[in-house]
N, C-alpha and C. Protein backbone atom coordinates (compact mmCIF):
# COMPACT_ATOMS: atom_id res chain seq x y z
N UNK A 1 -7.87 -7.15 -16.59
CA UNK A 1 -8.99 -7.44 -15.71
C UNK A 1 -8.88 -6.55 -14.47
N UNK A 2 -9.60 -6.02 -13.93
CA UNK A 2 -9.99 -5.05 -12.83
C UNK A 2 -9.60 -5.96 -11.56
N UNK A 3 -9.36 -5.21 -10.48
CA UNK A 3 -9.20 -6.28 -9.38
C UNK A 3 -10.22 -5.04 -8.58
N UNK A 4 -10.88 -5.98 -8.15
CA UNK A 4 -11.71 -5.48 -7.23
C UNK A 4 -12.01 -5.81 -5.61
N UNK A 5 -10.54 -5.76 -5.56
CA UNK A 5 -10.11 -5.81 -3.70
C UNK A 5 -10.13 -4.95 -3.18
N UNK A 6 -10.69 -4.39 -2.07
CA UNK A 6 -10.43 -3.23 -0.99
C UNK A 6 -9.19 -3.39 0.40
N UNK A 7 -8.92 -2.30 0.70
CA UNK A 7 -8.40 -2.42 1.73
C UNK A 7 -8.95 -2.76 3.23
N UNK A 8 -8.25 -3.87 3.80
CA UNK A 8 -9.14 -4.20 4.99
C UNK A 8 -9.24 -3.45 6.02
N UNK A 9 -9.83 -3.80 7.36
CA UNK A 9 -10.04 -2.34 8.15
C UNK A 9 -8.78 -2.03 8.85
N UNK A 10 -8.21 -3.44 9.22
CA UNK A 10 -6.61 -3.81 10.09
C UNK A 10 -5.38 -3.29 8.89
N UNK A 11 -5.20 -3.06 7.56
CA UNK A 11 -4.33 -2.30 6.72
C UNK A 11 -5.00 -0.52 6.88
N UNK A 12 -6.07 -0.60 6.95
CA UNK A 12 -6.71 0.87 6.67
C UNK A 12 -5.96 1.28 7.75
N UNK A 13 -6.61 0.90 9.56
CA UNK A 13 -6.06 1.60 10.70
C UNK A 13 -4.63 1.51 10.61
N UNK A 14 -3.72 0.42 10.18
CA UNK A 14 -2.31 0.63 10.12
C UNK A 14 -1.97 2.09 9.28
N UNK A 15 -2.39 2.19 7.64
CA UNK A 15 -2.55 3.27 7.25
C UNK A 15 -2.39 4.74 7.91
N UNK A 16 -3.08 4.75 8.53
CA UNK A 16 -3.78 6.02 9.08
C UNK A 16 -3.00 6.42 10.18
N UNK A 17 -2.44 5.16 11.09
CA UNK A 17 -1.59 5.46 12.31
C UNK A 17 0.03 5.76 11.09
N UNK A 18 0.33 5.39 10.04
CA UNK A 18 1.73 5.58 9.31
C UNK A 18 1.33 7.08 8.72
N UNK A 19 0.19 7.39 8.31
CA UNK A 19 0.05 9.28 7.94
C UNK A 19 0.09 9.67 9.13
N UNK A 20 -0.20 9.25 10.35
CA UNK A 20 -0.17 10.59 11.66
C UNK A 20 1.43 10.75 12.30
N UNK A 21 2.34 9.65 11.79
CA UNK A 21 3.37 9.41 12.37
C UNK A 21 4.04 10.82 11.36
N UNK A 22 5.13 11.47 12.19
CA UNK A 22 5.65 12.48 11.70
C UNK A 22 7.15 11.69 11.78
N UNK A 23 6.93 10.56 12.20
CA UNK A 23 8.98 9.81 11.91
C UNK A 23 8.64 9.26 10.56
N UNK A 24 7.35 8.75 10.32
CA UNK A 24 7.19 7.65 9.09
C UNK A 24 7.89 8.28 8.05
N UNK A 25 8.16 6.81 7.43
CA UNK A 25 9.50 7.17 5.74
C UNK A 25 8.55 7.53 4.50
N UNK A 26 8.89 8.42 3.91
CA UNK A 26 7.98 9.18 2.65
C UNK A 26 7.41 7.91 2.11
N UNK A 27 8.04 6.77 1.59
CA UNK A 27 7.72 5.46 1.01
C UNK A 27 6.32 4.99 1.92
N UNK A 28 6.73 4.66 3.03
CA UNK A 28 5.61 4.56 3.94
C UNK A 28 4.67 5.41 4.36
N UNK A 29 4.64 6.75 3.88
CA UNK A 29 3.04 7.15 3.99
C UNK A 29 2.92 7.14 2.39
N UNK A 30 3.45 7.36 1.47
CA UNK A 30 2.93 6.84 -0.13
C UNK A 30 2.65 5.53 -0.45
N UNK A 31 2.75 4.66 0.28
CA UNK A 31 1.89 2.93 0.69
C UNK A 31 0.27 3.36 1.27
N UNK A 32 0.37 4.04 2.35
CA UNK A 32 -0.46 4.25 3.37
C UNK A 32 -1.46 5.29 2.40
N UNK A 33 -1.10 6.02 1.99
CA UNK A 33 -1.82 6.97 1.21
C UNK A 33 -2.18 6.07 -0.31
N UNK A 34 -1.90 5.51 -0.96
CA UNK A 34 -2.49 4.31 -1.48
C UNK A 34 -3.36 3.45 -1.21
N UNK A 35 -3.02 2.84 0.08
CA UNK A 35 -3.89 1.73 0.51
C UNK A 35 -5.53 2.23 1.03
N UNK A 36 -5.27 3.78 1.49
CA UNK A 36 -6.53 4.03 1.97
C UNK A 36 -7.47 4.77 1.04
N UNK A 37 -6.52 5.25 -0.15
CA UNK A 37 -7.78 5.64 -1.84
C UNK A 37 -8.09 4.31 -1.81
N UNK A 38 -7.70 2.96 -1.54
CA UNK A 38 -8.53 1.64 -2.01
C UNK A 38 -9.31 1.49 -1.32
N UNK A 39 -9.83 2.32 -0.04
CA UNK A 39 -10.64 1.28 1.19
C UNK A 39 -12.05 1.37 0.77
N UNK A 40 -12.69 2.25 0.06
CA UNK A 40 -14.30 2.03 -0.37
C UNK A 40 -14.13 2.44 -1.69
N UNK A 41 -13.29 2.50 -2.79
CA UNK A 41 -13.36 2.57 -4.06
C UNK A 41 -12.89 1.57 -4.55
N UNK A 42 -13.20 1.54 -5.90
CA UNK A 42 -13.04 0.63 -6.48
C UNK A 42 -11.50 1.42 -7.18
N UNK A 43 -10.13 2.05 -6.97
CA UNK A 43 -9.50 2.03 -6.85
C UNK A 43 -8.59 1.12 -7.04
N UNK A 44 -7.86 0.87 -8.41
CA UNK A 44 -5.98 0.19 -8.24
C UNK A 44 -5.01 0.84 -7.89
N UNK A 45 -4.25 -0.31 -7.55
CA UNK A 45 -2.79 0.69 -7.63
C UNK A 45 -2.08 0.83 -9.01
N UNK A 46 -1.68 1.89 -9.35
CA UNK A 46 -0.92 2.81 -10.21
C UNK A 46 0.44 1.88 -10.69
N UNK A 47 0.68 1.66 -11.98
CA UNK A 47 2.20 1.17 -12.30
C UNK A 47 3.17 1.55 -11.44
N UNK A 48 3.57 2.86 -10.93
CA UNK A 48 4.62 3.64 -10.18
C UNK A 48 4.69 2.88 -9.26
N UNK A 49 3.03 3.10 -8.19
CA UNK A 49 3.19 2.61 -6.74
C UNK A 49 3.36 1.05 -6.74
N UNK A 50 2.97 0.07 -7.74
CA UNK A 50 2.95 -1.31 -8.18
C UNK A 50 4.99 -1.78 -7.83
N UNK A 51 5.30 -0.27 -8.61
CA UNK A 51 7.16 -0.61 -8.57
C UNK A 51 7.50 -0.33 -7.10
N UNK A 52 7.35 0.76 -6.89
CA UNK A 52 7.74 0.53 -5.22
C UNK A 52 7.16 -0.05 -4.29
N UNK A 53 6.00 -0.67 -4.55
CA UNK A 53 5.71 -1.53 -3.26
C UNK A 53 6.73 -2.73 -3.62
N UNK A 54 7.07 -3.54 -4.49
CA UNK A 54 7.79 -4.44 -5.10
C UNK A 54 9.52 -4.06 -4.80
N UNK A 55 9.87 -3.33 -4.46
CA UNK A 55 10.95 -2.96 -4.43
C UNK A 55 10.99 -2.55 -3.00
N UNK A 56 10.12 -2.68 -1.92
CA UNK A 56 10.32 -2.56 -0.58
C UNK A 56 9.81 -3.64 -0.38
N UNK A 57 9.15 -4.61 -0.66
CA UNK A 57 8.92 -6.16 -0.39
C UNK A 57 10.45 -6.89 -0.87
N UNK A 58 11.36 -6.28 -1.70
CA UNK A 58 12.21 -6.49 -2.00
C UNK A 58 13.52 -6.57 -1.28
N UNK A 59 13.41 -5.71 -0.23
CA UNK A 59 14.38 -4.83 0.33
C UNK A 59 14.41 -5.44 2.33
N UNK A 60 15.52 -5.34 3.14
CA UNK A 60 15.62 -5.81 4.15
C UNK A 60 15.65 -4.36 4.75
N UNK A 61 15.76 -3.20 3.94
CA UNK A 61 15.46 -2.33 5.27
C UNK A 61 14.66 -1.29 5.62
N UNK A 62 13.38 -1.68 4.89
CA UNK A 62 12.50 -1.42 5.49
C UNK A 62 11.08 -2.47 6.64
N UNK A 63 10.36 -1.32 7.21
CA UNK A 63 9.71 -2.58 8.61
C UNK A 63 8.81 -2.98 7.58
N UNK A 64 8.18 -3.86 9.20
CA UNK A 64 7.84 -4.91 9.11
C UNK A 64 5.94 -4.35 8.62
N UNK A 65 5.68 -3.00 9.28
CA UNK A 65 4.58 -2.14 8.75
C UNK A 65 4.72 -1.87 7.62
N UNK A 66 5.53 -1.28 6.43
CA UNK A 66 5.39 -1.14 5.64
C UNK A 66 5.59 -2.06 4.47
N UNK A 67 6.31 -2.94 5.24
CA UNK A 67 6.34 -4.18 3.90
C UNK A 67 4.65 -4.51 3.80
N UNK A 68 3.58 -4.37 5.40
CA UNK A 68 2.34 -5.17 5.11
C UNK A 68 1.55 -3.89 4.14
N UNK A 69 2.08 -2.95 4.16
CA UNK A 69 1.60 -1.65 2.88
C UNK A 69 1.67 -2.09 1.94
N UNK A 70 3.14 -2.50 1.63
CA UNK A 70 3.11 -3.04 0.25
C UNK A 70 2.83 -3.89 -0.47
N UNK A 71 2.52 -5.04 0.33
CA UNK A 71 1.82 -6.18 0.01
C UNK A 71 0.37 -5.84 -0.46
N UNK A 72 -0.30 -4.92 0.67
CA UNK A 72 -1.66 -4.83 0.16
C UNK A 72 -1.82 -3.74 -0.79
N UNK A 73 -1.04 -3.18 -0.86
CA UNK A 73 -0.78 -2.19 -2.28
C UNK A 73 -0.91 -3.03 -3.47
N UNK A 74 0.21 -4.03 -3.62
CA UNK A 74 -0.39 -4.82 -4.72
C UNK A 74 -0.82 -5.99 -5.35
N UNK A 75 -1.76 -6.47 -3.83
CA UNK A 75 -2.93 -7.21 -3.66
C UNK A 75 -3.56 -6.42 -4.63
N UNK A 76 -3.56 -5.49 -4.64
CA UNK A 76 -4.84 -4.45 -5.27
C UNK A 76 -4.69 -3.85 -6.56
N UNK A 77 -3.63 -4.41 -6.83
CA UNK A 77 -3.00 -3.92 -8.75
C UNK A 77 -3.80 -4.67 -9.86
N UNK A 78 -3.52 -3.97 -11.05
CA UNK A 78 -4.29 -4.78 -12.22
C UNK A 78 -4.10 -6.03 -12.27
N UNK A 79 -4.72 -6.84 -12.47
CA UNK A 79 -4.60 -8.72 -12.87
C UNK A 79 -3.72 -8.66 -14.25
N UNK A 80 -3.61 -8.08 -15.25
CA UNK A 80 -3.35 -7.98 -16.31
C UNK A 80 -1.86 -7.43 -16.18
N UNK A 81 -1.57 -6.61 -15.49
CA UNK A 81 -0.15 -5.98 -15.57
C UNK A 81 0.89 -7.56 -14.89
């Protein structure tokens, strides 16, 4: 089944401030760069990005910004997977 969630505007602008950051962790702009192909497409997330958002929701050391990446990363995954 399709999930047909977008990214909200408060994940989008988080997004966008984690691509301009030149400290941000590769993981965290590949959340951010995810979350914002979802913001007006009808766009899922990818098996790959599905594993690492899950594996930094997993994890104590990464923040508290990118865990909310990953969450809405896969808010936005297939229903079926």
């Amino acid at each position: 089944m399709k999930n047909t969630k977008k990214t909200s505007k408060q994940i989008a602008s988080l997004a966008a401030k984690i691509l301009n950051d030149k400290n941000a962790s590769k993981i965290a702009k590949e959340l951010a760069g995810s979350a914002l192909s979802q913001k007006q497409k009808n766009n899922q997330t990818g098996t790959k990005m599905e594993d690492k958002a899950s594996q930094v929701l997993g994890s104590n050391k990464y923040s508290e910004e990118t865990k909310k990446l990953a969450a809405s990363v896969l808010s936005q995954s297939n229903k079926n997977r």
